[in-house]
N, C-alpha and C. Protein backbone atom coordinates (compact mmCIF):
# COMPACT_ATOMS: atom_id res chain seq x y z
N UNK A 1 0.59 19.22 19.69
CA UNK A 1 0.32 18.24 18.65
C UNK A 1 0.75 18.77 17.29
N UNK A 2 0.48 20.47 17.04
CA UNK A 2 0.86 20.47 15.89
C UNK A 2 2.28 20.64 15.74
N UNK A 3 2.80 21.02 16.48
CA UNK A 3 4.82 20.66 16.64
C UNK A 3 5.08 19.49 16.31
N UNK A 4 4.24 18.47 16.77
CA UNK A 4 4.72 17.53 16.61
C UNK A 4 4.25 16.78 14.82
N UNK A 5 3.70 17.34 14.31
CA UNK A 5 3.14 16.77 13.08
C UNK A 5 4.04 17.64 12.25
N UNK A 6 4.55 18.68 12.72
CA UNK A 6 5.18 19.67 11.97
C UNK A 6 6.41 19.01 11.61
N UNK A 7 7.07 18.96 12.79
CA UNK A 7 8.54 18.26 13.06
C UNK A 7 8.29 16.89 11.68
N UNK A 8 7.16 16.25 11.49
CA UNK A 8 7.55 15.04 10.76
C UNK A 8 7.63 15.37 9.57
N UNK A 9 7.21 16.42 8.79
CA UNK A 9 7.07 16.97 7.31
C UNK A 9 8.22 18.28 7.27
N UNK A 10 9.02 18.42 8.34
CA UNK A 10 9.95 19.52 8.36
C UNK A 10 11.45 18.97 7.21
N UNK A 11 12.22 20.05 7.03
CA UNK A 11 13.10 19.54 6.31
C UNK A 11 14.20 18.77 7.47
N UNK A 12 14.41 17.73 6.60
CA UNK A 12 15.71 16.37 7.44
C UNK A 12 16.98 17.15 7.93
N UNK A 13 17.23 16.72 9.19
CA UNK A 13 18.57 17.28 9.77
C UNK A 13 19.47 16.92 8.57
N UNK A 14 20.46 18.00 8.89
CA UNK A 14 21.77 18.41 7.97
C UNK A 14 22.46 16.64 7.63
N UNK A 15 22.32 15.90 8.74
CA UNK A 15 23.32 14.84 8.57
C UNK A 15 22.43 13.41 7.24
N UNK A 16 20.73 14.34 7.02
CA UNK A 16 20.20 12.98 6.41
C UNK A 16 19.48 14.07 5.15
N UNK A 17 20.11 15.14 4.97
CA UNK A 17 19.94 15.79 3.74
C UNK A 17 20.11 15.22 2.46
N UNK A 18 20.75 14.37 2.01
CA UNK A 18 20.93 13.78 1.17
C UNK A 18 19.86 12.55 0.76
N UNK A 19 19.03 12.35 -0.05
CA UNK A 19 18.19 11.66 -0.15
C UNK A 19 18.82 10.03 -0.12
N UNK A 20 20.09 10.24 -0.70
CA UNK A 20 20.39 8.32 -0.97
C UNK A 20 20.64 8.09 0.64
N UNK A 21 21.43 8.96 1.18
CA UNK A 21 21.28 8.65 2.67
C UNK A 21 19.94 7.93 3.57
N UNK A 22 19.11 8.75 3.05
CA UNK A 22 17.50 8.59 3.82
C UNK A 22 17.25 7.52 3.66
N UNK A 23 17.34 7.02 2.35
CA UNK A 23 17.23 5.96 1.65
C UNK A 23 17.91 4.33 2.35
N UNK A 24 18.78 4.37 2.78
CA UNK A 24 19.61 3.67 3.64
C UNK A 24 19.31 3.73 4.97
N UNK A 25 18.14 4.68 5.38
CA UNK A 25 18.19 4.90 6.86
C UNK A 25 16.86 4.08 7.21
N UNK A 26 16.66 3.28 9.24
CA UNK A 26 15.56 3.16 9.06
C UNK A 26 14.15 4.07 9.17
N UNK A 27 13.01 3.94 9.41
CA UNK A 27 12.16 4.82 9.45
C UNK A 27 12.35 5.18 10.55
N UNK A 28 11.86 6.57 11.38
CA UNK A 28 12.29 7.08 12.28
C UNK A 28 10.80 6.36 13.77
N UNK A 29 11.08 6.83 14.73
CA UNK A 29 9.89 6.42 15.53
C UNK A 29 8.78 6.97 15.04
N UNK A 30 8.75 8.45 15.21
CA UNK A 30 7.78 9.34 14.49
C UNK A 30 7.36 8.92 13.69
N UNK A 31 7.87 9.03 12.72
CA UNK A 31 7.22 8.28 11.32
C UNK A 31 6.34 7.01 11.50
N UNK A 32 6.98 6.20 12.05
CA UNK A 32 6.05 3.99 12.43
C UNK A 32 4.86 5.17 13.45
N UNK A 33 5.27 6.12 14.30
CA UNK A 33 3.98 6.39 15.17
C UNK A 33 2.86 7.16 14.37
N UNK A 34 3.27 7.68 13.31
CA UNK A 34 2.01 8.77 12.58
C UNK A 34 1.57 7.99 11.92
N UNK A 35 2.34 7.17 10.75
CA UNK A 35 1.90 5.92 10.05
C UNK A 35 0.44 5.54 10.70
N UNK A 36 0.80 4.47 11.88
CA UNK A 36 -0.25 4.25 12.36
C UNK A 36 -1.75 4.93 12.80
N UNK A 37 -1.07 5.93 13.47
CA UNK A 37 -2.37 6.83 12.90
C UNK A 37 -3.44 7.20 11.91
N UNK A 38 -2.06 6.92 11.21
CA UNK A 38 -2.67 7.45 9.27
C UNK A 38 -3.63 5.82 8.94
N UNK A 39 -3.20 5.05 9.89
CA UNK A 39 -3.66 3.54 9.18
C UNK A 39 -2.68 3.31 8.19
N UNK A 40 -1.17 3.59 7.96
CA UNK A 40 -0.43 3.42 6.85
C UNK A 40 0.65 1.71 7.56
N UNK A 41 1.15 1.09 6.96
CA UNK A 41 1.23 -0.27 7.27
C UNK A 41 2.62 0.01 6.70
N UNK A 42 3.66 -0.11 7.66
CA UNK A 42 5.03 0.25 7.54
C UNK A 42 5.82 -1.44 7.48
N UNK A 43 6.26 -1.69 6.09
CA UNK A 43 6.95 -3.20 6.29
C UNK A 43 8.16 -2.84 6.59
N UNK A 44 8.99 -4.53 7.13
CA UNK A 44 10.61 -4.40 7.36
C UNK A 44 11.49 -3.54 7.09
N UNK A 45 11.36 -4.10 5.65
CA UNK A 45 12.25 -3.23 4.87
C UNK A 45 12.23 -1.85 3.81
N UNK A 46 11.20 -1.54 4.65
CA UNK A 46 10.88 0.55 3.93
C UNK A 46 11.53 0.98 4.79
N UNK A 47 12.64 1.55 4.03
CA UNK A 47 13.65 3.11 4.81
C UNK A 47 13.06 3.95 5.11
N UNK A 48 13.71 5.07 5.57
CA UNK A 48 13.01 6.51 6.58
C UNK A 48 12.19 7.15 5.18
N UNK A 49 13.38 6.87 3.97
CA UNK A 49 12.43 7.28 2.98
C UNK A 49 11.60 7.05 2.05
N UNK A 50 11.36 5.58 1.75
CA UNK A 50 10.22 4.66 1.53
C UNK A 50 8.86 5.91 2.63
N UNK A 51 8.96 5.43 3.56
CA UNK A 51 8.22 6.14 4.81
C UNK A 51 7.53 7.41 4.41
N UNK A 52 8.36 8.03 4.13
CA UNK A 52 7.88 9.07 4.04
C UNK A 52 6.92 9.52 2.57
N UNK A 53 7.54 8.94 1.80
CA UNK A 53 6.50 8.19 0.47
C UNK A 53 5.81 8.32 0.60
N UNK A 54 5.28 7.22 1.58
CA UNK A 54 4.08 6.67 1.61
C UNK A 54 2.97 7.81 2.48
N UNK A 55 3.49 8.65 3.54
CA UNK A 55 3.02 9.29 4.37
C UNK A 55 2.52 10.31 3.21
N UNK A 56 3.55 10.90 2.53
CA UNK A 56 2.87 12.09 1.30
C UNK A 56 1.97 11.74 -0.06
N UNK A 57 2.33 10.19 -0.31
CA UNK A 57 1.00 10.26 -1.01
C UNK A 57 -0.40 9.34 -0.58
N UNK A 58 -0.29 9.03 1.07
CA UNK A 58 -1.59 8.65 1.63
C UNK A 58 -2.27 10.11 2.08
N UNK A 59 -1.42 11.79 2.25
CA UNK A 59 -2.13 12.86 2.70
C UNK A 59 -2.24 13.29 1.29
N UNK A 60 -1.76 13.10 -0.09
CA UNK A 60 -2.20 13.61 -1.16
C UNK A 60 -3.47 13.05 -1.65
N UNK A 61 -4.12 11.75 -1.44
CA UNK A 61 -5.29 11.15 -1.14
C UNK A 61 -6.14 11.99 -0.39
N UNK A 62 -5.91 12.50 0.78
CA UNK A 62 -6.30 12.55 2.23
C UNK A 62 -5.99 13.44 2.16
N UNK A 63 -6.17 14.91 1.90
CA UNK A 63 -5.41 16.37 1.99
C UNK A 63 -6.20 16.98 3.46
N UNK A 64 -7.53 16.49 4.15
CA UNK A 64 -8.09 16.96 5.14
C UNK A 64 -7.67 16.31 6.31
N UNK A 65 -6.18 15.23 6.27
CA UNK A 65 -5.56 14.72 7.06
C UNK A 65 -4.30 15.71 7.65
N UNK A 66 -4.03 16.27 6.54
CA UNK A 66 -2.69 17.30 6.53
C UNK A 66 -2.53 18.21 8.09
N UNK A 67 -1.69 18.13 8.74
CA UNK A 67 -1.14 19.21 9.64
C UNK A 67 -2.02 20.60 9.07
N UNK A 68 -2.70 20.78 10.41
CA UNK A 68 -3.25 22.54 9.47
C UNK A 68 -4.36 22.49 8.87
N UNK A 69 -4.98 21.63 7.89
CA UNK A 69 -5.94 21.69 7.34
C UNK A 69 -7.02 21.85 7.75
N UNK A 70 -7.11 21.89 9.16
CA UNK A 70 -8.81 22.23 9.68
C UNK A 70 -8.71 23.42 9.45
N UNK A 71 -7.44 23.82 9.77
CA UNK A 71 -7.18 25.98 10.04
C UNK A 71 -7.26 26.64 8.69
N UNK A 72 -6.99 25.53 7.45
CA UNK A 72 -7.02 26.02 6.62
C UNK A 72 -7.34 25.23 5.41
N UNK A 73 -8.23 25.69 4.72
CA UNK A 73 -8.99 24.69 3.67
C UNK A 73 -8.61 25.07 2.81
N UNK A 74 -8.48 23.66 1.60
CA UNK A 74 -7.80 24.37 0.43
C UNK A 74 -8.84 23.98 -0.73
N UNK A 75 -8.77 24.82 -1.39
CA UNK A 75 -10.12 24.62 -2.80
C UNK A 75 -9.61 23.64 -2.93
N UNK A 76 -10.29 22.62 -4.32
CA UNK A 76 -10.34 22.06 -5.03
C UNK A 76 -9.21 22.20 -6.43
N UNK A 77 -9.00 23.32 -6.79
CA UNK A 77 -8.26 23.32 -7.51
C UNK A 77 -6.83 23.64 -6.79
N UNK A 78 -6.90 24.18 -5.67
CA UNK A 78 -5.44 23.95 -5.06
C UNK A 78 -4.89 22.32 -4.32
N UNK A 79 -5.77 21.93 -4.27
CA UNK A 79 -5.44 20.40 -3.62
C UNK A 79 -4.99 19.96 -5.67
N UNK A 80 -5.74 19.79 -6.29
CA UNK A 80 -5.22 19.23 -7.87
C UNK A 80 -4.14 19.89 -7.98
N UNK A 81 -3.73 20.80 -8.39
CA UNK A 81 -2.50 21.71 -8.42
C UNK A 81 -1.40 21.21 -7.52
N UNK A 82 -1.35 20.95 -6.40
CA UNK A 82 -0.68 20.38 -5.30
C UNK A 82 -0.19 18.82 -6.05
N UNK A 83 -1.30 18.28 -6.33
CA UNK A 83 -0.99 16.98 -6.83
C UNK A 83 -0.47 16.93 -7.94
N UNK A 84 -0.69 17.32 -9.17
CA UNK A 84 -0.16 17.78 -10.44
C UNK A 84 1.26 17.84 -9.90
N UNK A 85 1.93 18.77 -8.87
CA UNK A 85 2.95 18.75 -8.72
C UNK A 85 3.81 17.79 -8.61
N UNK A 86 3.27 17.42 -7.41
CA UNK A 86 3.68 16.04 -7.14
C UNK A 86 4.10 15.18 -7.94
N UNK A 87 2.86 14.79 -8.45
CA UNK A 87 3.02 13.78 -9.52
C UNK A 87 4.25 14.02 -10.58
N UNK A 88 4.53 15.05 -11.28
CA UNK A 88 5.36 15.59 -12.12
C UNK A 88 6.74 15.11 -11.50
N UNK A 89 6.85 15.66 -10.75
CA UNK A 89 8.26 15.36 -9.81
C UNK A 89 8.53 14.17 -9.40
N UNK A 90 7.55 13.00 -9.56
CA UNK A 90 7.59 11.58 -9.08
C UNK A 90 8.58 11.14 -10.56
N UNK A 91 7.20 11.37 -11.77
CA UNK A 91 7.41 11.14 -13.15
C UNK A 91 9.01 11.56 -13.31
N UNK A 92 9.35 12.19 -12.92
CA UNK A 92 11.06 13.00 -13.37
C UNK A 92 11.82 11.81 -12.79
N UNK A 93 11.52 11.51 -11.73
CA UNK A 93 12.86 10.72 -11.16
C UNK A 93 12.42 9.54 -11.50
N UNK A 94 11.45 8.70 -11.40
CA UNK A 94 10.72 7.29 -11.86
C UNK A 94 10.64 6.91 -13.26
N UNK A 95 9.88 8.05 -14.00
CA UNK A 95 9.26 7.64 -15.11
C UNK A 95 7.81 7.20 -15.10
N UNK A 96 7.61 7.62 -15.82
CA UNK A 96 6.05 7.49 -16.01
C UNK A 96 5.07 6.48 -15.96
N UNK A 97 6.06 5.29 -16.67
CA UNK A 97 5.16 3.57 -16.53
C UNK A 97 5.39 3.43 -15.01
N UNK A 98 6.66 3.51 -14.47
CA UNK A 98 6.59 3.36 -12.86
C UNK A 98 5.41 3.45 -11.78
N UNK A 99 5.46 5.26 -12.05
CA UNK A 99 3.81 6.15 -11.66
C UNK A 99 2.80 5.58 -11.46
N UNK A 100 2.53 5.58 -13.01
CA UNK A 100 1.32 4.44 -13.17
C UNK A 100 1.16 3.38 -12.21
N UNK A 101 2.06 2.25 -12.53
CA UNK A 101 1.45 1.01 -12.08
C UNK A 101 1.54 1.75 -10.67
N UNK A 102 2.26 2.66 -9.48
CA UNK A 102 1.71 2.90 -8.38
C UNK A 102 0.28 3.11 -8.23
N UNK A 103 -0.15 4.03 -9.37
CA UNK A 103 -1.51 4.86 -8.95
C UNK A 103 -2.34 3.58 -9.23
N UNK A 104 -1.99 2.78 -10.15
CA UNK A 104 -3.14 1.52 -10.26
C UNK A 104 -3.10 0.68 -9.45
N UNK A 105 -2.13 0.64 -8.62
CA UNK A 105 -2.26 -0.46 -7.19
C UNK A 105 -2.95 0.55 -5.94
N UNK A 106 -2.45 1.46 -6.09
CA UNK A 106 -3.23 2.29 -5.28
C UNK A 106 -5.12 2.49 -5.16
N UNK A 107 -4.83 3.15 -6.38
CA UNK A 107 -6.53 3.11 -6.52
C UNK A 107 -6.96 1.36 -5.96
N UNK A 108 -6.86 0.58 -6.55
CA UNK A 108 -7.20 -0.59 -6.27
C UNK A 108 -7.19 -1.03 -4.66
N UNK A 109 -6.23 -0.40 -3.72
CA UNK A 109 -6.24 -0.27 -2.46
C UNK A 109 -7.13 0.49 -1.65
N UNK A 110 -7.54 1.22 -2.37
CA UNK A 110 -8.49 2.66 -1.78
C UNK A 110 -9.59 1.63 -2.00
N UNK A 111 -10.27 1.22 -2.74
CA UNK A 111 -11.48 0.67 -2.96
C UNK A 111 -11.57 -0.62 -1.57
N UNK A 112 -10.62 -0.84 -1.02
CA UNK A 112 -10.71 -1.56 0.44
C UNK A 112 -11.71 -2.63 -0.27
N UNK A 113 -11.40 -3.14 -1.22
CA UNK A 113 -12.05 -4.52 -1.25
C UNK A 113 -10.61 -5.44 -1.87
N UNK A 114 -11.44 -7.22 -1.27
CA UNK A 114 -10.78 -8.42 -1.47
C UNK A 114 -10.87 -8.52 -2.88
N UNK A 115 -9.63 -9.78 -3.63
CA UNK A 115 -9.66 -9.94 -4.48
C UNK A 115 -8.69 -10.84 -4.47
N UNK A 116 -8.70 -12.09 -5.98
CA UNK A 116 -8.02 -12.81 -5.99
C UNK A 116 -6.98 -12.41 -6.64
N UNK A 117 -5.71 -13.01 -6.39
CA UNK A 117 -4.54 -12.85 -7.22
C UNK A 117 -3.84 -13.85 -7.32
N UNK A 118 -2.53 -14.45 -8.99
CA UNK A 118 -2.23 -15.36 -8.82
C UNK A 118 -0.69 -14.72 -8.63
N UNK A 119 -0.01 -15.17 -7.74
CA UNK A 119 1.33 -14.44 -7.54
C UNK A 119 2.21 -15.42 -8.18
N UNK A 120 3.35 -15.01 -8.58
CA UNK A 120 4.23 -15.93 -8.85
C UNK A 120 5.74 -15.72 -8.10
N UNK A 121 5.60 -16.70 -7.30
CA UNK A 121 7.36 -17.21 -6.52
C UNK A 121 7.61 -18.47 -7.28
N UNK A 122 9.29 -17.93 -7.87
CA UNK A 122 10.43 -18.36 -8.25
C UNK A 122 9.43 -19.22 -9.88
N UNK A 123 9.36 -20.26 -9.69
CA UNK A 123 8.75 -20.98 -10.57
C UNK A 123 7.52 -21.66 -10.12
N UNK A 124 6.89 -21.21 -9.60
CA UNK A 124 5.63 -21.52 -9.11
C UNK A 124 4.63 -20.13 -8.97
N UNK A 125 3.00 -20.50 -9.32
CA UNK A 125 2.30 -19.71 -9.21
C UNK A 125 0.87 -20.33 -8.00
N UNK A 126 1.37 -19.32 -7.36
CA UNK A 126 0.01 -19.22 -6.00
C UNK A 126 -0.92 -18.45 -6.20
N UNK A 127 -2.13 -18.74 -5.90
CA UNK A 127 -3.75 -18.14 -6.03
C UNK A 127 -3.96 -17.69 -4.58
N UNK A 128 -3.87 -16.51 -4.20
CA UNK A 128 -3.77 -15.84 -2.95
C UNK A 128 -5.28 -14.72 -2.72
N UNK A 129 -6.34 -14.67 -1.56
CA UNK A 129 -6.91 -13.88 -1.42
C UNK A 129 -6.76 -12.68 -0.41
N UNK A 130 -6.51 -11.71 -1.79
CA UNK A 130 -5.67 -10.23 -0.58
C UNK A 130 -6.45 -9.32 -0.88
N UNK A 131 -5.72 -8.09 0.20
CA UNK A 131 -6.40 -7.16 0.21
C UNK A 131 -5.10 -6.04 0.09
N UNK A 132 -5.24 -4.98 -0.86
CA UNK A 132 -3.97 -4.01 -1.20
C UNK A 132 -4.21 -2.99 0.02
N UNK A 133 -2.87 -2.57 0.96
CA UNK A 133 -2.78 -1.69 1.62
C UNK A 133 -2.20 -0.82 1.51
N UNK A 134 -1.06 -1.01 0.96
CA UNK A 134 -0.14 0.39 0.36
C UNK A 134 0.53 0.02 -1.19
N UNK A 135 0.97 0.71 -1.55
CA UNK A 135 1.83 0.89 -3.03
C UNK A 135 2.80 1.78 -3.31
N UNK A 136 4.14 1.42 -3.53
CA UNK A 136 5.14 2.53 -3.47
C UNK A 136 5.95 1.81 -4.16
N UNK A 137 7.09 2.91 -4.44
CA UNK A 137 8.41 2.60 -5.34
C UNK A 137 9.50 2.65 -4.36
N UNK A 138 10.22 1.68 -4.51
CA UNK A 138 11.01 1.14 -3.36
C UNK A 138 12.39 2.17 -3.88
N UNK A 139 12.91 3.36 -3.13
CA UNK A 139 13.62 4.06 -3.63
C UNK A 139 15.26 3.13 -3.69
N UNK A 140 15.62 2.43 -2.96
CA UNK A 140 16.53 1.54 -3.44
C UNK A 140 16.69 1.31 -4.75
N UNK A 141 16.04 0.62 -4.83
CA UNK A 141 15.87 -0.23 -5.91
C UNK A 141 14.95 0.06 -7.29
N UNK A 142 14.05 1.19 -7.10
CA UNK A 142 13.73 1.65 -8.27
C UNK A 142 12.33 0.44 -8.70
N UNK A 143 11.79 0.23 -7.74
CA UNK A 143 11.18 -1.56 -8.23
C UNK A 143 9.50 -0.48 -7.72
N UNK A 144 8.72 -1.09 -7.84
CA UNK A 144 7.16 -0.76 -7.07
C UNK A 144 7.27 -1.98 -6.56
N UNK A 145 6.38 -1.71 -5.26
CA UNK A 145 6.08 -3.13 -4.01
C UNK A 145 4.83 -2.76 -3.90
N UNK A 146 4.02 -3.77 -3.24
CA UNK A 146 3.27 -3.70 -2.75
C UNK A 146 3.09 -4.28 -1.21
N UNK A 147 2.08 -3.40 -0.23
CA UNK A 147 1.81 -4.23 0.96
C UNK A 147 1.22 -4.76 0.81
N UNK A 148 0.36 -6.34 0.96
CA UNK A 148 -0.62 -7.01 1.01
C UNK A 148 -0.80 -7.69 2.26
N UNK A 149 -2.34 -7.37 2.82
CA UNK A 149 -2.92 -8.44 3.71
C UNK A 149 -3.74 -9.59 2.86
N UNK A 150 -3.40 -11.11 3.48
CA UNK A 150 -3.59 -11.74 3.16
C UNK A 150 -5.13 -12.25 3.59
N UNK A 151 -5.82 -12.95 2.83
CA UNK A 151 -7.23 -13.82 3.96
C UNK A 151 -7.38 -15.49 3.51
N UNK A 152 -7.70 -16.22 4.48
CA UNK A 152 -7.81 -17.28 4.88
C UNK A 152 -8.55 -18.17 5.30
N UNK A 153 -8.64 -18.91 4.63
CA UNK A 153 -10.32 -19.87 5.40
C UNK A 153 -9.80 -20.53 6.61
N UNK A 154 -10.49 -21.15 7.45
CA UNK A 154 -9.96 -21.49 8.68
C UNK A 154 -10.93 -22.28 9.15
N UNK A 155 -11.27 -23.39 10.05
CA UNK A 155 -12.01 -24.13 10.48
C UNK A 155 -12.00 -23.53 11.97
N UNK A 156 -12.95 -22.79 12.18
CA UNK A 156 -13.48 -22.39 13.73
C UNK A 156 -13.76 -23.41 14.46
N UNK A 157 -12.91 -23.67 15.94
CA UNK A 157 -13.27 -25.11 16.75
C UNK A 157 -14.47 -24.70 17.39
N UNK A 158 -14.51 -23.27 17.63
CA UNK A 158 -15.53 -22.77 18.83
C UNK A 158 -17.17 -23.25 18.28
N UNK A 159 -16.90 -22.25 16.78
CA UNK A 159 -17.98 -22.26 15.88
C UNK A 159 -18.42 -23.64 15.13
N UNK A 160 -17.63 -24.30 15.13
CA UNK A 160 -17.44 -25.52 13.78
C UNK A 160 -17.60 -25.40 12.77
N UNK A 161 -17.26 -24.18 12.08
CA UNK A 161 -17.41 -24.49 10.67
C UNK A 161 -16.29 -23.43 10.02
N UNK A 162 -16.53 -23.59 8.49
CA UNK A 162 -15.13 -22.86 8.28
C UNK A 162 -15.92 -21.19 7.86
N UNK A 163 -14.48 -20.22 7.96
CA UNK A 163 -14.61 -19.09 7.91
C UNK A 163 -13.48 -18.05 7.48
N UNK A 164 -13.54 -16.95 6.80
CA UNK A 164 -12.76 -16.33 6.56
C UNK A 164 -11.79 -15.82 7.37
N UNK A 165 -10.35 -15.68 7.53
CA UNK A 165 -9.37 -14.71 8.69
C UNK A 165 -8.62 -14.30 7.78
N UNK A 166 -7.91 -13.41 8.79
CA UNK A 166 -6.25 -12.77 8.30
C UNK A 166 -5.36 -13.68 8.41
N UNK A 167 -4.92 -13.59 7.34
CA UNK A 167 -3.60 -14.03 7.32
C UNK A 167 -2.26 -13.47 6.63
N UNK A 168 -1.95 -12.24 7.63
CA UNK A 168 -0.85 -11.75 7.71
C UNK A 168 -0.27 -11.02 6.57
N UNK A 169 0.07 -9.74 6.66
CA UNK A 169 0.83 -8.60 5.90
C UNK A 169 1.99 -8.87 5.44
N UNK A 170 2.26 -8.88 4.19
CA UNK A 170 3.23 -9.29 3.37
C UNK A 170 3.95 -8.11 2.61
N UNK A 171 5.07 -8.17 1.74
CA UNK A 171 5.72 -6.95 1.19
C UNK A 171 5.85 -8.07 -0.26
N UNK A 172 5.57 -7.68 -1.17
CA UNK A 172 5.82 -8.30 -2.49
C UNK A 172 5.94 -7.41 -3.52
N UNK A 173 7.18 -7.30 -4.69
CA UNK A 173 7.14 -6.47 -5.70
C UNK A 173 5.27 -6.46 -6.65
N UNK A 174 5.40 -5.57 -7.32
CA UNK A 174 4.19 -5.39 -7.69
C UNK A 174 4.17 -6.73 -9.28
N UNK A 175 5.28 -6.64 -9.78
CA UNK A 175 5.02 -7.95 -10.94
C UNK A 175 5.36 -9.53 -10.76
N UNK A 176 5.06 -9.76 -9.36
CA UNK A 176 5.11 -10.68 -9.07
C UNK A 176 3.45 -11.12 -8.91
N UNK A 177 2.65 -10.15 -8.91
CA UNK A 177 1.14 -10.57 -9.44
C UNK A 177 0.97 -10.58 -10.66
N UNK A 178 0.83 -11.48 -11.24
CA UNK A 178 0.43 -11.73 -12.72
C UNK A 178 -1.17 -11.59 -13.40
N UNK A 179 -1.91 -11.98 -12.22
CA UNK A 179 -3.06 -11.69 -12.40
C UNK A 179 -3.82 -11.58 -11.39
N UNK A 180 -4.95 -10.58 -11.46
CA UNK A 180 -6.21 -10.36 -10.27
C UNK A 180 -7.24 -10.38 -10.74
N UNK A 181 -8.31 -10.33 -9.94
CA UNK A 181 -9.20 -9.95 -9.97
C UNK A 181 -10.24 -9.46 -8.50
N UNK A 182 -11.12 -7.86 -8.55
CA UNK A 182 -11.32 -7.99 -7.47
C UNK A 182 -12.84 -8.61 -7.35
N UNK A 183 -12.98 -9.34 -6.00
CA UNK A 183 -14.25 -10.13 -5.66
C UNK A 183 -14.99 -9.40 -5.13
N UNK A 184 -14.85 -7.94 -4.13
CA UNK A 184 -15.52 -7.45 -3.37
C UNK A 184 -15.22 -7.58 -2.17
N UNK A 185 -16.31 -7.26 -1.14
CA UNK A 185 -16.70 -7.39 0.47
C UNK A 185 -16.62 -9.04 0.95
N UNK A 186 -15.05 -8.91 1.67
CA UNK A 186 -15.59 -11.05 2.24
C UNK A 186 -15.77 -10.85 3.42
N UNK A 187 -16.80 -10.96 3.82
CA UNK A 187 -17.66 -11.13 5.44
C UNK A 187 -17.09 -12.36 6.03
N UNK A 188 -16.77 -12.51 7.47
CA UNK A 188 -16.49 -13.80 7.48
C UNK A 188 -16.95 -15.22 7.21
N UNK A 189 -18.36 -14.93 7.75
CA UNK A 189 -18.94 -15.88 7.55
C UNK A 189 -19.17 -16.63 5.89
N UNK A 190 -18.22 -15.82 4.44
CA UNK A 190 -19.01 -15.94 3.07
C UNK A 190 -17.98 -16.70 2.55
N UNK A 191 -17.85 -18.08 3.27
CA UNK A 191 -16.93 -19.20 3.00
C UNK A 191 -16.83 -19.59 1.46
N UNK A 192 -18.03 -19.66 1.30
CA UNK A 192 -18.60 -20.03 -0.88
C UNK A 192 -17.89 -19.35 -1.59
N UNK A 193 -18.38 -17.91 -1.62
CA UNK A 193 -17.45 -16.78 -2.39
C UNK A 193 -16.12 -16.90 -1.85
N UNK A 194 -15.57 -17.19 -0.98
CA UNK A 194 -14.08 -17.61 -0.41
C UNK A 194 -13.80 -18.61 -1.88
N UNK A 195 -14.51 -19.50 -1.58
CA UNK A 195 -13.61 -20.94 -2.61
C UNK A 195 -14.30 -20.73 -3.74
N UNK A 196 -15.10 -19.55 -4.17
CA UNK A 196 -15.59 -19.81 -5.54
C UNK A 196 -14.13 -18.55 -6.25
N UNK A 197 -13.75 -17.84 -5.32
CA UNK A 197 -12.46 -17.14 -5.59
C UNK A 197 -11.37 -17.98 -6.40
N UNK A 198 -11.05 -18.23 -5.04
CA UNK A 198 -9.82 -19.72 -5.30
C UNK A 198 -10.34 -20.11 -6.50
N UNK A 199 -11.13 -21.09 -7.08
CA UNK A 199 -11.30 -21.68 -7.89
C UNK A 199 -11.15 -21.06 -8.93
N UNK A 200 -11.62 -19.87 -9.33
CA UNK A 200 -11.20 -18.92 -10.80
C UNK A 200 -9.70 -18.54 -10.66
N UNK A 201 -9.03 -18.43 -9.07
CA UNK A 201 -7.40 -17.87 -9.82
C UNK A 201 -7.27 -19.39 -9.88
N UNK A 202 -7.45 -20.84 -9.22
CA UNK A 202 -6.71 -21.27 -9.90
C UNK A 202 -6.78 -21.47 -11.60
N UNK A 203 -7.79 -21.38 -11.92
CA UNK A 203 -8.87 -21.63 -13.72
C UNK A 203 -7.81 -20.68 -14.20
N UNK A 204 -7.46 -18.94 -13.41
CA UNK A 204 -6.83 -18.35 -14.38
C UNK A 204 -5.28 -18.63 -14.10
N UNK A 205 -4.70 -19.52 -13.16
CA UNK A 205 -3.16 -19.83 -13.01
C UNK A 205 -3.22 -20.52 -14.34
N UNK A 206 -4.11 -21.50 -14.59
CA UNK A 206 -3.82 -22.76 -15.73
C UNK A 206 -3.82 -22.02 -17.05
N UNK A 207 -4.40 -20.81 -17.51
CA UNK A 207 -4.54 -20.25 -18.59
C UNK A 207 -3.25 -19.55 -18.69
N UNK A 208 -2.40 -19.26 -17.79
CA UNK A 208 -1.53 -18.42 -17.78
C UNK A 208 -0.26 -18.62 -18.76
């Protein structure tokens, strides 16, 4: 097992050394298989190195996830130090406002709560209730995305009445949300707080 966790954080064969390469490549099996593990939510169109992004800063979160880390614990100030790094080296090639809005979609993901948002496609603005799963800078393109699961009221035939569901993982740049807000914990059964949601993004689409 640990060969095999090793192999995924090892340096890239000679032929995908080149980062714009990686960049162009898709994610590898390994990678969609640890992902999942990690609970990390791999869309269409993230390359091998999107992927791997995401894998190093869901274990920079998560440092007691890391290959090794049971065998070896790292203070507190070496896990910050680690990250400091990181971060620095993101900032160099991104820039700093970039960073940011990652770490603020992020954090906002970690907190694993619902919230409304009003998104905007093309010339229209939608009032959507999601939930943030990942946040990254799309190395293509230099853009931040976000993953979002979506939720949904639904009329239960079994149950008869209506109720909260999924509705389906999406990939959307990150300024295509114009506005949020988070609501908290939606239980299924908490249909009210469902449409008392809705009702404020749409209140805040109209202010917009």
């Amino acid at each position: 097992m640990f060969q095999f966790l090793k192999a995924l954080f090892s340096s890239p064969e000679p032929m995908y050394s080149d980062q714009y390469e990686a960049s162009q490549l898709p994610p590898t099996e390994r990678q969609v298989a640890y992902c999942k593990r990690l609970g990390i939510i791999v869309m269409p169109n993230m390359s091998k190195l999107d992927v791997s992004r995401a894998i190093d800063a869901h274990l920079a979160r998560h440092p007691e996830l890391r290959p090794g880390a049971q065998a070896k614990k790292l203070s507190a100030a070496e896990i910050a130090q680690k990250e400091q790094a990181r971060r620095a080296k993101r900032i160099k090639k991104y820039g700093e406002d970039l960073v940011k809005q990652e770490e603020h979609w992020t954090a906002l993901g970690d907190r694993d709560q619902s919230m409304v948002a009003v998104v905007k496609r093309g010339s229209k603005l939608l009032v959507q209730i999601v939930r943030i799963e990942n946040a990254w800078i799309d190395d293509k393109t230099k853009k931040p995305r976000l993953c979002i699961t979506g939720e949904k009221a639904i009329l239960s035939k079994d149950l008869g009445y209506e109720m909260v569901d999924f509705d389906g993982d999406f990939d959307v740049p990150m300024d295509r949300i114009v506005w949020h807000q988070i609501i908290g914990e939606l239980v299924d059964d908490n249909i009210a707080e469902f449409h008392r949601a809705i009702e404020m993004g749409k209140q805040a689409a109209r202010n917009l």
